[in-house]
C-alpha atoms as a PDB file:
ATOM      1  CA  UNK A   1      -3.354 -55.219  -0.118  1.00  0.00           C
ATOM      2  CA  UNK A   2       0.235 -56.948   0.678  1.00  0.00           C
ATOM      3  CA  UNK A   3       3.075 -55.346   2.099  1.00  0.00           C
ATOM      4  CA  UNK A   4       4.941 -54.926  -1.393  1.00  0.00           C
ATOM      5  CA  UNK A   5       2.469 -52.726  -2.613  1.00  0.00           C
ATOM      6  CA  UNK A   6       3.021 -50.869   0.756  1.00  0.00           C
ATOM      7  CA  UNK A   7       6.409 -50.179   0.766  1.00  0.00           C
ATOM      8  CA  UNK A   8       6.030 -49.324  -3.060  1.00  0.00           C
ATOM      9  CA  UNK A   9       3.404 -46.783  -2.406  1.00  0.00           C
ATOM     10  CA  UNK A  10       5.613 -45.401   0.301  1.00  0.00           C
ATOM     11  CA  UNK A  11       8.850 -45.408  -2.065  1.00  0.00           C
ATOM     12  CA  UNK A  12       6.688 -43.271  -4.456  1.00  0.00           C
ATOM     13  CA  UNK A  13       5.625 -40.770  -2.020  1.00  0.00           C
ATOM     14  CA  UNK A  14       9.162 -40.913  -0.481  1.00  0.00           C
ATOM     15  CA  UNK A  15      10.817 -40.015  -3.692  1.00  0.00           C
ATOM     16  CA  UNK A  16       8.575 -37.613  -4.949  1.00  0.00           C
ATOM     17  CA  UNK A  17       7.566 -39.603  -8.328  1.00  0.00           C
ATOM     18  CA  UNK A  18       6.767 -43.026 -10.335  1.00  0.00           C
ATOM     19  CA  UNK A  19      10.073 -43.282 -12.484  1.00  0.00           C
ATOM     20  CA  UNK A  20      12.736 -41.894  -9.495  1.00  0.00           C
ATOM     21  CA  UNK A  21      10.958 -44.897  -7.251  1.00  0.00           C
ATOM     22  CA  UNK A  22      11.479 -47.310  -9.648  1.00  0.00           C
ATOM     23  CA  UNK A  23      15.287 -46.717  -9.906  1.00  0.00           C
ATOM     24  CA  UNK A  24      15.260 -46.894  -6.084  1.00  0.00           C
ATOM     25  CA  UNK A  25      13.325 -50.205  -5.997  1.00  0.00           C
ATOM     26  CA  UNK A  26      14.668 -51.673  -9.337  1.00  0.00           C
ATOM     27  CA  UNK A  27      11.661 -52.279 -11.101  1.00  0.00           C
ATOM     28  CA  UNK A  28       9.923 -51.185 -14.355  1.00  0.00           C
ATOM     29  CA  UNK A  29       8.005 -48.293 -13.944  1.00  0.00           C
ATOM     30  CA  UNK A  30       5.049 -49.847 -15.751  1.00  0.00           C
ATOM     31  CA  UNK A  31       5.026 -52.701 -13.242  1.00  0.00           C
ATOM     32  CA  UNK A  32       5.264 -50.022 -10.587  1.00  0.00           C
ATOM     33  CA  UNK A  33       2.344 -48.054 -11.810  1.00  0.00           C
ATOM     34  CA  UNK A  34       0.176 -51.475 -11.884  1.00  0.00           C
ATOM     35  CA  UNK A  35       0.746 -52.193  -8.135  1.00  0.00           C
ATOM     36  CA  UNK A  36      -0.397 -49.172  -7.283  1.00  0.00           C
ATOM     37  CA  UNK A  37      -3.571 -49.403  -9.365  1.00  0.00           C
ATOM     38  CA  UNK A  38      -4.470 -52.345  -7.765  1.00  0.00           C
ATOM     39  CA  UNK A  39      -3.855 -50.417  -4.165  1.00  0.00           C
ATOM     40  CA  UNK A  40      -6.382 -47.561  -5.273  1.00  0.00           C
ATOM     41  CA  UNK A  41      -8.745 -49.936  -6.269  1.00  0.00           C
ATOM     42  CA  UNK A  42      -8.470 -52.037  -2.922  1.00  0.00           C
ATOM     43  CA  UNK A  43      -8.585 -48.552  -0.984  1.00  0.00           C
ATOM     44  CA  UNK A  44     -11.231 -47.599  -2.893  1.00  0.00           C
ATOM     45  CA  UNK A  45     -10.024 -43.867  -3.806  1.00  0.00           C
ATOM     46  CA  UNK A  46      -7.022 -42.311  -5.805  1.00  0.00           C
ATOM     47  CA  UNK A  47      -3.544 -42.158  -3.471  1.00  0.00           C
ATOM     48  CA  UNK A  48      -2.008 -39.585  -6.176  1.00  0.00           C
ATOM     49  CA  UNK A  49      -3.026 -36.801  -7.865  1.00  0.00           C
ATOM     50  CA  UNK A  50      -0.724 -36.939 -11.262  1.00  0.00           C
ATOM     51  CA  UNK A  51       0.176 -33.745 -13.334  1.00  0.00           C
ATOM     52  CA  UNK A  52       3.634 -32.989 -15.593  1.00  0.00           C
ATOM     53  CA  UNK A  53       5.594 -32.255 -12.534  1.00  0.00           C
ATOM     54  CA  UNK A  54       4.972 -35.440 -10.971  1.00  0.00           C
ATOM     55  CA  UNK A  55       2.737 -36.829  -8.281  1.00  0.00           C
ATOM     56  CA  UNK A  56       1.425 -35.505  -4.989  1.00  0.00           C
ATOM     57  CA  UNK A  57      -0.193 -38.188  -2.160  1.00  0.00           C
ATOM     58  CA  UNK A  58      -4.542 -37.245  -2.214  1.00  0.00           C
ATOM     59  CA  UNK A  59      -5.501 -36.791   1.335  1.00  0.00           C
ATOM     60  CA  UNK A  60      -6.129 -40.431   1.514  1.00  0.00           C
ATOM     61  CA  UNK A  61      -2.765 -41.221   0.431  1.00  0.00           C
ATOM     62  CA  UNK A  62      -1.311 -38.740   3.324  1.00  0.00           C
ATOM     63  CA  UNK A  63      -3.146 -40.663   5.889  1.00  0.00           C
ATOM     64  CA  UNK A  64      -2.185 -44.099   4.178  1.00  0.00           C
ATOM     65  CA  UNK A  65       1.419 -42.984   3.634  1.00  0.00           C
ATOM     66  CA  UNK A  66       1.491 -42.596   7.500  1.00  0.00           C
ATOM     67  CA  UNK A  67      -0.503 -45.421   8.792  1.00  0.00           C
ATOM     68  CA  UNK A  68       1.979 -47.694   5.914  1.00  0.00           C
ATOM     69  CA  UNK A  69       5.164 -46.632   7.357  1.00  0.00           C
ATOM     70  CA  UNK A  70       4.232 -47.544  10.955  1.00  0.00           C
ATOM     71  CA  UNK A  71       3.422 -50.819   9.705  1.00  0.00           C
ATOM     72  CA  UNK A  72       6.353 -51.418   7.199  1.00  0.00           C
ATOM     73  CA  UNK A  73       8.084 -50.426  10.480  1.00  0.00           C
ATOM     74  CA  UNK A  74       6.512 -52.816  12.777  1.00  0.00           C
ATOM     75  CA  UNK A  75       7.273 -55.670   9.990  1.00  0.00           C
ATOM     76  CA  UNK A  76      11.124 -54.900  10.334  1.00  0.00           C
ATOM     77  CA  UNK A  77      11.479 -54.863  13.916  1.00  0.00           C
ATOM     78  CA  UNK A  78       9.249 -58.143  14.345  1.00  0.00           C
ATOM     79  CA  UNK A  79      11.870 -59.833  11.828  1.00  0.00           C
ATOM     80  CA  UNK A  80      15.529 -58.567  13.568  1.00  0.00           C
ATOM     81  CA  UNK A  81      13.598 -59.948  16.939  1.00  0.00           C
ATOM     82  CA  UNK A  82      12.939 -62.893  15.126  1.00  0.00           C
ATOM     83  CA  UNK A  83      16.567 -63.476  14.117  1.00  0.00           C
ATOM     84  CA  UNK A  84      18.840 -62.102  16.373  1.00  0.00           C
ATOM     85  CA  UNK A  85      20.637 -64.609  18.457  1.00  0.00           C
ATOM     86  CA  UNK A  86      19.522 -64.590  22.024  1.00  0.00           C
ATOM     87  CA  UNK A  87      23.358 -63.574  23.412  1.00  0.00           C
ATOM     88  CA  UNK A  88      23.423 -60.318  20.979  1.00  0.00           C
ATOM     89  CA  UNK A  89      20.567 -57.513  20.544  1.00  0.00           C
ATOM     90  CA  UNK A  90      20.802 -56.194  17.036  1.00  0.00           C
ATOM     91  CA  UNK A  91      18.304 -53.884  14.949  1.00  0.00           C
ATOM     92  CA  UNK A  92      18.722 -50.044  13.814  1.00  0.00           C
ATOM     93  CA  UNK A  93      17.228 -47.582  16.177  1.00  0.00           C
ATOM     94  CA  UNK A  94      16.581 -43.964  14.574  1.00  0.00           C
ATOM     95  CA  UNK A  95      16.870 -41.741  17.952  1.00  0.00           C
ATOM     96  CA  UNK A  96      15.889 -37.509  17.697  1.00  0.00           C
ATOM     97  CA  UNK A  97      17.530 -35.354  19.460  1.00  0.00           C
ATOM     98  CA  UNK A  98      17.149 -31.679  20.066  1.00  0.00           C
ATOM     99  CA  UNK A  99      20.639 -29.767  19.861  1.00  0.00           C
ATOM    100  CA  UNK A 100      21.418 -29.158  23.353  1.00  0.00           C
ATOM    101  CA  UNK A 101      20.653 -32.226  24.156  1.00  0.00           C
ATOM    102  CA  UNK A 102      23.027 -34.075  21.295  1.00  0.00           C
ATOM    103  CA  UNK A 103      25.436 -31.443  22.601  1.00  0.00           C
ATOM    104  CA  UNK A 104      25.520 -32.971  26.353  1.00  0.00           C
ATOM    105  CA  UNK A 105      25.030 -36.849  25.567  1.00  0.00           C
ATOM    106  CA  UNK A 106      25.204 -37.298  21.481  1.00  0.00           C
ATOM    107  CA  UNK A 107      28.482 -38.032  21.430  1.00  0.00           C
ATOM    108  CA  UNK A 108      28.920 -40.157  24.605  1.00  0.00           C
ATOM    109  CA  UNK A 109      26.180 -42.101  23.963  1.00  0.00           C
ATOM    110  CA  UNK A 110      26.810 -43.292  20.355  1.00  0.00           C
ATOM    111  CA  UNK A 111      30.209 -43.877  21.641  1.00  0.00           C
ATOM    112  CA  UNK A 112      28.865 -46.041  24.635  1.00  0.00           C
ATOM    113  CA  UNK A 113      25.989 -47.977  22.661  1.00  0.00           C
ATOM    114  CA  UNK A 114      28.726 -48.729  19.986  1.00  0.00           C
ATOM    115  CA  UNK A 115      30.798 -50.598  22.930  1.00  0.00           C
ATOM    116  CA  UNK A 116      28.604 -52.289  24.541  1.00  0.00           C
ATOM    117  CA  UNK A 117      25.898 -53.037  22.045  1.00  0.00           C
ATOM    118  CA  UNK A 118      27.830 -53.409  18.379  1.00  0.00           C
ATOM    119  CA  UNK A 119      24.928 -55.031  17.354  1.00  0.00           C
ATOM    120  CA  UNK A 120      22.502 -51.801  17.072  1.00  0.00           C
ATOM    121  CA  UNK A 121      22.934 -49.198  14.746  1.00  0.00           C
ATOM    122  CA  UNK A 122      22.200 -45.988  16.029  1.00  0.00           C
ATOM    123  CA  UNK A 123      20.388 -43.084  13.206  1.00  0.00           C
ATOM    124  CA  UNK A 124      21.052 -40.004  15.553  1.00  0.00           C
ATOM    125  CA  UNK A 125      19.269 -37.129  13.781  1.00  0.00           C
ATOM    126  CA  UNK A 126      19.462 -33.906  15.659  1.00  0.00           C
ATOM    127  CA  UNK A 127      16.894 -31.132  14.830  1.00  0.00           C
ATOM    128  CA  UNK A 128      14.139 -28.662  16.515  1.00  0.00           C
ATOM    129  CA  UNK A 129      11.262 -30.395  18.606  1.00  0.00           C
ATOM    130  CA  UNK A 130       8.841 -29.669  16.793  1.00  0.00           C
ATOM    131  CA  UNK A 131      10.023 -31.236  13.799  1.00  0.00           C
ATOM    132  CA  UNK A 132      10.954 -34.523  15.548  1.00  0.00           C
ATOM    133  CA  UNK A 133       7.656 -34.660  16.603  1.00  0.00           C
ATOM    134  CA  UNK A 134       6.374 -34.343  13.131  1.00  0.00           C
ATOM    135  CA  UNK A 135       8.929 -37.272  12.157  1.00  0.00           C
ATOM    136  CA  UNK A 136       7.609 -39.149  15.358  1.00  0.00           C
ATOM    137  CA  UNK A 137       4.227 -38.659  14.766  1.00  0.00           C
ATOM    138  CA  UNK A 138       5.095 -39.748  10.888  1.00  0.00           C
ATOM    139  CA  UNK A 139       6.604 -43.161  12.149  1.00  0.00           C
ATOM    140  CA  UNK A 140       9.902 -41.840  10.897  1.00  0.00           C
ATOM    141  CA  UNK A 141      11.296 -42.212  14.702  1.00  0.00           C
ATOM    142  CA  UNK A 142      11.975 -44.780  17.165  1.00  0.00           C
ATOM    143  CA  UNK A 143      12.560 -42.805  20.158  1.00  0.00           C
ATOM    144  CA  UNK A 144      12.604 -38.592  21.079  1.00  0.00           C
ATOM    145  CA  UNK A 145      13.181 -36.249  23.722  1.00  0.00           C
ATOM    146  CA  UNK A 146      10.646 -33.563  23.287  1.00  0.00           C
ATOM    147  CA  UNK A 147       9.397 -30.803  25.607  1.00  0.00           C
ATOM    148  CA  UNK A 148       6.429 -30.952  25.866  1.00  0.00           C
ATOM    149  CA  UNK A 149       3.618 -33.544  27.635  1.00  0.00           C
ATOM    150  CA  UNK A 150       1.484 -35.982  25.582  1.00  0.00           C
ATOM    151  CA  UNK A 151       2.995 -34.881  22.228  1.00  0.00           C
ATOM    152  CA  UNK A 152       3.196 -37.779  20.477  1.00  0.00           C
ATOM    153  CA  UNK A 153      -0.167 -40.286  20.128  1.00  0.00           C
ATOM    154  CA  UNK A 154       0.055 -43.788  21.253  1.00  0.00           C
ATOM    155  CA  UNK A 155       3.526 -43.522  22.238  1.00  0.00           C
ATOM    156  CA  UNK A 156       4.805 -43.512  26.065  1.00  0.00           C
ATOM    157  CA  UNK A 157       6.328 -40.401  27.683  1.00  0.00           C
ATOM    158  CA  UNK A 158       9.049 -40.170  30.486  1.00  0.00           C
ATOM    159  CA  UNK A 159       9.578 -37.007  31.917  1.00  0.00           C
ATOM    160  CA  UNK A 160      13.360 -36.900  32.831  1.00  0.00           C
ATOM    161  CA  UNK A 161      15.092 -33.831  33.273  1.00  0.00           C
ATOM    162  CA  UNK A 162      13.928 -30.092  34.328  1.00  0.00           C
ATOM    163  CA  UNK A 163      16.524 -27.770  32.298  1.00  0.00           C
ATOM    164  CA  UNK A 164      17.145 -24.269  33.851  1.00  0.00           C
ATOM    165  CA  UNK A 165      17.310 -21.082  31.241  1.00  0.00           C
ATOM    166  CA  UNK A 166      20.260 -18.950  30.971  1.00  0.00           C
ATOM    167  CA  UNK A 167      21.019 -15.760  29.066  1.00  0.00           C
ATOM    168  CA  UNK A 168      24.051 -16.830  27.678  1.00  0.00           C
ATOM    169  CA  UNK A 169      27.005 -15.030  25.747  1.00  0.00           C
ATOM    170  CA  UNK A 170      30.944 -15.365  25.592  1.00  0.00           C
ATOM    171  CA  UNK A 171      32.533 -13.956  28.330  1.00  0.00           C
ATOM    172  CA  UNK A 172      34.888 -11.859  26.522  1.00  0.00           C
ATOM    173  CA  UNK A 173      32.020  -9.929  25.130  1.00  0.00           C
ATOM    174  CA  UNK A 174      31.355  -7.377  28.188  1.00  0.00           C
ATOM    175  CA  UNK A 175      27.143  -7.059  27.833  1.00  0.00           C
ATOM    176  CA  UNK A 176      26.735  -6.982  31.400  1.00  0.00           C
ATOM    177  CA  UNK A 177      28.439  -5.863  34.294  1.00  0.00           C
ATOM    178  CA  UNK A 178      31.189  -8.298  36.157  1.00  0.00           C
ATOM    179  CA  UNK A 179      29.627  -8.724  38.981  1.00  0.00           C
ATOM    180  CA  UNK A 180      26.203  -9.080  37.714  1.00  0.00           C
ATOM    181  CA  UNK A 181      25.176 -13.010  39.224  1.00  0.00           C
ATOM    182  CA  UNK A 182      21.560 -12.804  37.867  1.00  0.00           C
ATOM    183  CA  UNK A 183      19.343 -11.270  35.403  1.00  0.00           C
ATOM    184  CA  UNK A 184      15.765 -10.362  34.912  1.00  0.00           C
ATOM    185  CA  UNK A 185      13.840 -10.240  31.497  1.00  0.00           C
ATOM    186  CA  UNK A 186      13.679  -6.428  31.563  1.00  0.00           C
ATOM    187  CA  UNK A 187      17.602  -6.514  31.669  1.00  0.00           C
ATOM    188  CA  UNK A 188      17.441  -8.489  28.278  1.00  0.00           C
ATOM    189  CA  UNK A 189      16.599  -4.992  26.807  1.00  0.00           C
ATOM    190  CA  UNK A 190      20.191  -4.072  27.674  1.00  0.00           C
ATOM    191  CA  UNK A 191      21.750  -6.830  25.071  1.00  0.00           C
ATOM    192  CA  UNK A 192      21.394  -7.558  21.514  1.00  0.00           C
ATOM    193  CA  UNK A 193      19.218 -10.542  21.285  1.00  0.00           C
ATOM    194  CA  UNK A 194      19.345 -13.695  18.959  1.00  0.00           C
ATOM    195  CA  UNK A 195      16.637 -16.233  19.624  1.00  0.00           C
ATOM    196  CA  UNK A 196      15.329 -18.771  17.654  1.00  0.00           C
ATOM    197  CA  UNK A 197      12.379 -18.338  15.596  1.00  0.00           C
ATOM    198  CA  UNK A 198       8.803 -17.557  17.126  1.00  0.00           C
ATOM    199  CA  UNK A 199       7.515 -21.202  16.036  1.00  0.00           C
ATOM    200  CA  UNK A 200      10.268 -22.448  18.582  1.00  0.00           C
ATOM    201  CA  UNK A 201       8.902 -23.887  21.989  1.00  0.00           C
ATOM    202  CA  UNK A 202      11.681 -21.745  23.667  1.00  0.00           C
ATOM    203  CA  UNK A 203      11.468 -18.210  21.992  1.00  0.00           C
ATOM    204  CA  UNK A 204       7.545 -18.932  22.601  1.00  0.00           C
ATOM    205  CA  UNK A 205       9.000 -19.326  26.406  1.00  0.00           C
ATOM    206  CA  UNK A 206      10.875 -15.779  26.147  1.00  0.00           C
ATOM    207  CA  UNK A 207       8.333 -14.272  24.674  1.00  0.00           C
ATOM    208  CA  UNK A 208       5.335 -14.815  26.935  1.00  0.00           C
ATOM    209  CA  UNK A 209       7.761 -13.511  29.604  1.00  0.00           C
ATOM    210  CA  UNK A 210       8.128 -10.407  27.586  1.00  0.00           C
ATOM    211  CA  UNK A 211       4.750  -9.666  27.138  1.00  0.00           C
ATOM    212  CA  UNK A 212       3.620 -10.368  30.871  1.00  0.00           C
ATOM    213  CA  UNK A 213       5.387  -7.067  31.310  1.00  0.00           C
ATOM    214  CA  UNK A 214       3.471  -5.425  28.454  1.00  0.00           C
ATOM    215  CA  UNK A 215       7.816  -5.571  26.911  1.00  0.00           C
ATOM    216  CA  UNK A 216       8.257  -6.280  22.924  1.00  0.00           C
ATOM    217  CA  UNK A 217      11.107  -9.025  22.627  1.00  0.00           C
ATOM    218  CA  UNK A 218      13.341  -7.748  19.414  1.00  0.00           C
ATOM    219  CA  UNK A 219      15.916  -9.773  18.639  1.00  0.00           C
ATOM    220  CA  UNK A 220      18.525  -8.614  15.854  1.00  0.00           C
ATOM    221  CA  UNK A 221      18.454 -12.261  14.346  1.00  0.00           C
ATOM    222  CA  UNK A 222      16.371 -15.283  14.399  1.00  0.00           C
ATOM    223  CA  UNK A 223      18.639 -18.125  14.001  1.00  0.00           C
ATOM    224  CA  UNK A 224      17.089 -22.404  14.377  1.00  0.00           C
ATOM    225  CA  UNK A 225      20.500 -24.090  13.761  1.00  0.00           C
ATOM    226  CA  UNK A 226      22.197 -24.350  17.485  1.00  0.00           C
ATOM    227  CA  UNK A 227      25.720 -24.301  16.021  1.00  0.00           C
ATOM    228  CA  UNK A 228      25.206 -21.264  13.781  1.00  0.00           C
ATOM    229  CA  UNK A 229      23.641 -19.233  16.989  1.00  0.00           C
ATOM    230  CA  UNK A 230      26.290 -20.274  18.780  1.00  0.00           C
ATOM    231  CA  UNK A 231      29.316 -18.904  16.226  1.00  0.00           C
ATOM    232  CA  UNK A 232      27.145 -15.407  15.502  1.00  0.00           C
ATOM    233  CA  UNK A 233      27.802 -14.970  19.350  1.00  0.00           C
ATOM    234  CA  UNK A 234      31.382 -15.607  19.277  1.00  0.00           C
ATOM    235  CA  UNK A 235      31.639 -12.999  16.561  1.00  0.00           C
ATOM    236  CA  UNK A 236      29.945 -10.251  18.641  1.00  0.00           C
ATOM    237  CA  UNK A 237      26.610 -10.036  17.544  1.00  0.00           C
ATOM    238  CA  UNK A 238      25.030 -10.654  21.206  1.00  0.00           C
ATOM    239  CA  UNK A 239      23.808 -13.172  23.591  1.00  0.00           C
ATOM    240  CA  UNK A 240      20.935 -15.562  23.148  1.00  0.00           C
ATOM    241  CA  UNK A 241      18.698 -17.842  25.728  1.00  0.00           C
ATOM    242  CA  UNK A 242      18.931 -21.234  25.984  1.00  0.00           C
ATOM    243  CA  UNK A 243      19.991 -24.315  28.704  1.00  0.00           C
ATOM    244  CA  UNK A 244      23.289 -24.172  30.005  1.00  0.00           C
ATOM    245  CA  UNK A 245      23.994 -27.600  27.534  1.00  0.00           C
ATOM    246  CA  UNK A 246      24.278 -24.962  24.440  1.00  0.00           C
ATOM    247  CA  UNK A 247      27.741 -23.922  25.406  1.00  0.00           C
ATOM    248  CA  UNK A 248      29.029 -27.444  24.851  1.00  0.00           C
ATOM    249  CA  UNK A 249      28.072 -27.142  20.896  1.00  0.00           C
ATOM    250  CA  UNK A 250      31.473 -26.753  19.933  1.00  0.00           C
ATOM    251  CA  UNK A 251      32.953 -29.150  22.453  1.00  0.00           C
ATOM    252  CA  UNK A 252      33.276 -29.569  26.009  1.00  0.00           C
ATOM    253  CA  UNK A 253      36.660 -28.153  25.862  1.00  0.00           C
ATOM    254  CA  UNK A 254      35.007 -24.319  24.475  1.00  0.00           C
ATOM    255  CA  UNK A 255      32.616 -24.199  27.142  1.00  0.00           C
ATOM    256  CA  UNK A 256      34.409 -22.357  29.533  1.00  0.00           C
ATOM    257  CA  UNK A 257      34.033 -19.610  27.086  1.00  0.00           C
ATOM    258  CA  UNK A 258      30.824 -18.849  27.885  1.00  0.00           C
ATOM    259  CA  UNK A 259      28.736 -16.535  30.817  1.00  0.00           C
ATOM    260  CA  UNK A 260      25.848 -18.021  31.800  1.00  0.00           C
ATOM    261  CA  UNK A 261      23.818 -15.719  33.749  1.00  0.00           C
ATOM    262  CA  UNK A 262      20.159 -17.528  35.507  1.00  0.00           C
ATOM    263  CA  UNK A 263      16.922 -15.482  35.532  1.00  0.00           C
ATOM    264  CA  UNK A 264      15.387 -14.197  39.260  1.00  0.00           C
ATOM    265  CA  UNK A 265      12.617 -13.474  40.096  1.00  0.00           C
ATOM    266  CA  UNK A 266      10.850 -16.263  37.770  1.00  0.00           C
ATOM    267  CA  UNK A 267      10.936 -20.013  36.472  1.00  0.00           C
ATOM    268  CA  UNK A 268      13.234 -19.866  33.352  1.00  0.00           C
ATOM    269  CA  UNK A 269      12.839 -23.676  33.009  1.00  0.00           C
ATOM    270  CA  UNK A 270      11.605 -26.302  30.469  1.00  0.00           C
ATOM    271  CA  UNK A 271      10.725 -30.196  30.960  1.00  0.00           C
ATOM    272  CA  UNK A 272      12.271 -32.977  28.665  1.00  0.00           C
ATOM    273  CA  UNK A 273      10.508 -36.243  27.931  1.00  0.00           C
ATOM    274  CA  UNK A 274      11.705 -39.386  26.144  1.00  0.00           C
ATOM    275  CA  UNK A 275       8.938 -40.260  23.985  1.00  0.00           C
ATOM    276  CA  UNK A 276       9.161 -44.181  22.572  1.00  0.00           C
ATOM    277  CA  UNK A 277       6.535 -46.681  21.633  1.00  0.00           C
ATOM    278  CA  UNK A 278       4.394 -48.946  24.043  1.00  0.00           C
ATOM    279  CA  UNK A 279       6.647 -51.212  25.455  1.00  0.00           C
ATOM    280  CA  UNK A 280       5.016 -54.421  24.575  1.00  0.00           C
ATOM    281  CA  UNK A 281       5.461 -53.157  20.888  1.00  0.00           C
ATOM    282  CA  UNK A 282       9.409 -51.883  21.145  1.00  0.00           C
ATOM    283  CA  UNK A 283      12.244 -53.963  19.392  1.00  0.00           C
ATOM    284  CA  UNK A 284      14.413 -54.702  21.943  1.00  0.00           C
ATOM    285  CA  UNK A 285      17.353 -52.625  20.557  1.00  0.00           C
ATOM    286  CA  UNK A 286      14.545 -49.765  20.845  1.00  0.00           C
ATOM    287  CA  UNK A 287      14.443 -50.610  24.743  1.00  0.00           C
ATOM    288  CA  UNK A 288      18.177 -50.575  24.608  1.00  0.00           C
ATOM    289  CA  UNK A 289      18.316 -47.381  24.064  1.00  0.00           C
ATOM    290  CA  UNK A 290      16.089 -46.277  25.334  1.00  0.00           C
ATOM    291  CA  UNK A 291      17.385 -46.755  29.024  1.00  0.00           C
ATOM    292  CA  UNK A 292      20.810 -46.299  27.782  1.00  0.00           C
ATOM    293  CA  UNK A 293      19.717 -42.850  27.195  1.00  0.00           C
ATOM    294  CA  UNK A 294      18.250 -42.560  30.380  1.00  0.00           C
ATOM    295  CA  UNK A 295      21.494 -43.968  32.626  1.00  0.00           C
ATOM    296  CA  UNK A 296      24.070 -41.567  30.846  1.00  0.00           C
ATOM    297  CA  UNK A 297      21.768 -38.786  31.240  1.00  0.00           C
ATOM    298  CA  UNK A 298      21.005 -39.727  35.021  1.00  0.00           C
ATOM    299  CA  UNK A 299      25.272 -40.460  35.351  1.00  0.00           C
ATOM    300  CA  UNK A 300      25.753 -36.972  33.601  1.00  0.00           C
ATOM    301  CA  UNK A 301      23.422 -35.110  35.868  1.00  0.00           C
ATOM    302  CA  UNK A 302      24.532 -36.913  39.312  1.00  0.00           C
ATOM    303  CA  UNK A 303      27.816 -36.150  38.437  1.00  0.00           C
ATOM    304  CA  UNK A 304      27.448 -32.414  37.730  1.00  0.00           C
ATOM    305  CA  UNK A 305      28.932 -32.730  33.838  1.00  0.00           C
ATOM    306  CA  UNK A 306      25.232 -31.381  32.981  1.00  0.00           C
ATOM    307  CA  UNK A 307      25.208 -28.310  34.768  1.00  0.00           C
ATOM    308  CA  UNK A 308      21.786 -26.158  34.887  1.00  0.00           C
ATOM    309  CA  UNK A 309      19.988 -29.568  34.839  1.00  0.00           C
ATOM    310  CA  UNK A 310      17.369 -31.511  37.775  1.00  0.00           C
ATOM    311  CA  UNK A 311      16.882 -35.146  37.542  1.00  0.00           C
ATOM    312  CA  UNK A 312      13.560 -35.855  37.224  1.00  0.00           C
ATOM    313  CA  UNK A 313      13.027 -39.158  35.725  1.00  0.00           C
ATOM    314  CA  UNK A 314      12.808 -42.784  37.595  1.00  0.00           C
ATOM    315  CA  UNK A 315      15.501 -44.062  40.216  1.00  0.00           C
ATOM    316  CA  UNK A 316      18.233 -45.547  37.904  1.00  0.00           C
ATOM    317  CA  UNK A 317      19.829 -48.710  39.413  1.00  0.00           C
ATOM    318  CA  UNK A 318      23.481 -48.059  40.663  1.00  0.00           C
END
């Protein structure tokens, strides 16, 4: 087994197929299909099972597929370490965010690393947690803010920021009295609802409030994409829950816009954690990162731009 048969095995389960991987990799298909032979028989097993719609990775191949990624992965950061001149960091770093966080720092800190690093090429994909753990866990991440504690294996965890809940909604839309400061879950009953689907860590969150008072949560729409959520409530159709960060979707310059009632009564809050690889293993633009994320979350916090927010994570040098 070498690393080219590797990263063709992983181009073929990548693309789906034999003959779209060997456009992708410019080489003949029949060469293609002959490294791979020789994988199966090293591995001992079949990798694909092959019918007229194409191929599909055996459950040996899904575990290979994974384990061969991390590695290819490894490879590439061991080289740009190897070359990269000692006065400039270099490398691509693929960072996931969740949406409320790339609302609060996504922009700033693309903007900053850019500046000061010009070396590093950030991959900034923004998406749900759980599916940036399933890219993290998949070796298709460098570094993620997740919610929850010890979700990624092998990988190290910093718990950084405590994010208060808010029932949130614009504040032209009158759902709740003016001089309402505070809300309880049985006054979500009073408002049309839309929350994000029940495989969400934070409708799960609603949810178990709900039914600790024996209440049904119905919301009128289940809605995963921040930005879409976010426009539905501008039209009228409601108010939603989330961290104060969601009102800065649409720019910092909108979020006035926007009521942002706390709960009483209760903890409305979740934990974030920036997940990365063992230290000892990270590229060095991974570290980069890393605690570049960390200082212009800490900056954004201390200086109240991140409202609904506690600092949680290490002391951050001035």
């Amino acid at each position: 087994m070498d690393v080219k048969q590797l990263r063709y095995f992983v181009a073929i389960v990548d693309c789906g197929g034999f003959s779209q991987a060997s456009r992708e990799l410019n080489i003949a298909q029949p060469a293609l299909s002959q490294q791979i032979a020789r994988l199966e028989y090293e591995v001992g097993a079949p990798l694909f099972l092959r019918s007229s719609r194409g191929v599909t990775p055996t459950a040996k191949g899904i575990t290979l597929h994974r384990q061969a990624k991390f590695i290819l992965r490894q490879i590439e950061q061991a080289i740009t370490m190897t070359r990269e001149a000692e006065t400039q960091i270099s490398g691509r770093v693929t960072l996931g965010l969740p949406p409320t966080t790339s609302a609060q720092i996504g922009v700033d800190l693309v903007v900053r690393l850019n500046r000061r690093f010009p070396g590093i090429i950030v991959n900034l994909i923004e998406g749900l947690s759980g599916n940036l753990r399933n890219l993290a866990v998949a070796g298709d991440l460098d570094l993620a803010v997740l919610f929850t504690p010890s979700a990624v294996p092998n990988w190290e965890e910093t718990e950084f920021l405590r994010e208060e809940l808010f029932l949130v909604y614009p504040r032209d839309r009158k759902l709740l009295p003016d001089d309402m400061t505070s809300v309880t879950v049985r006054d979500l009953l009073e408002v049309p609802l839309i929350l994000p689907s029940p495989q969400h860590g934070l409708r799960r969150r609603v949810d178990l409030e709900f039914e600790r008072l024996n209440l049904t949560c119905n919301p009128v729409a289940e809605i995963d994409s921040l930005s879409i959520l976010m426009q539905c409530l501008q039209r009228g159709m409601g108010a939603t829950v989330k961290p104060m960060a969601a009102v800065n979707v649409h720019g910092p310059a909108q979020a006035s816009q926007w009521r942002c009632l706390p709960f009483r009564g209760m903890s409305m809050t979740r934990l974030n954690y920036l997940y990365a690889p063992p230290r000892e293993t990270a590229a060095p633009a991974v570290s980069v990162v890393h605690e570049e994320l960390l200082n212009i979350a800490c900056e954004e916090v201390l200086s109240r731009r991140w409202r609904g927010v506690t600092w949680t994570g290490p002391d951050r040098a001035a």
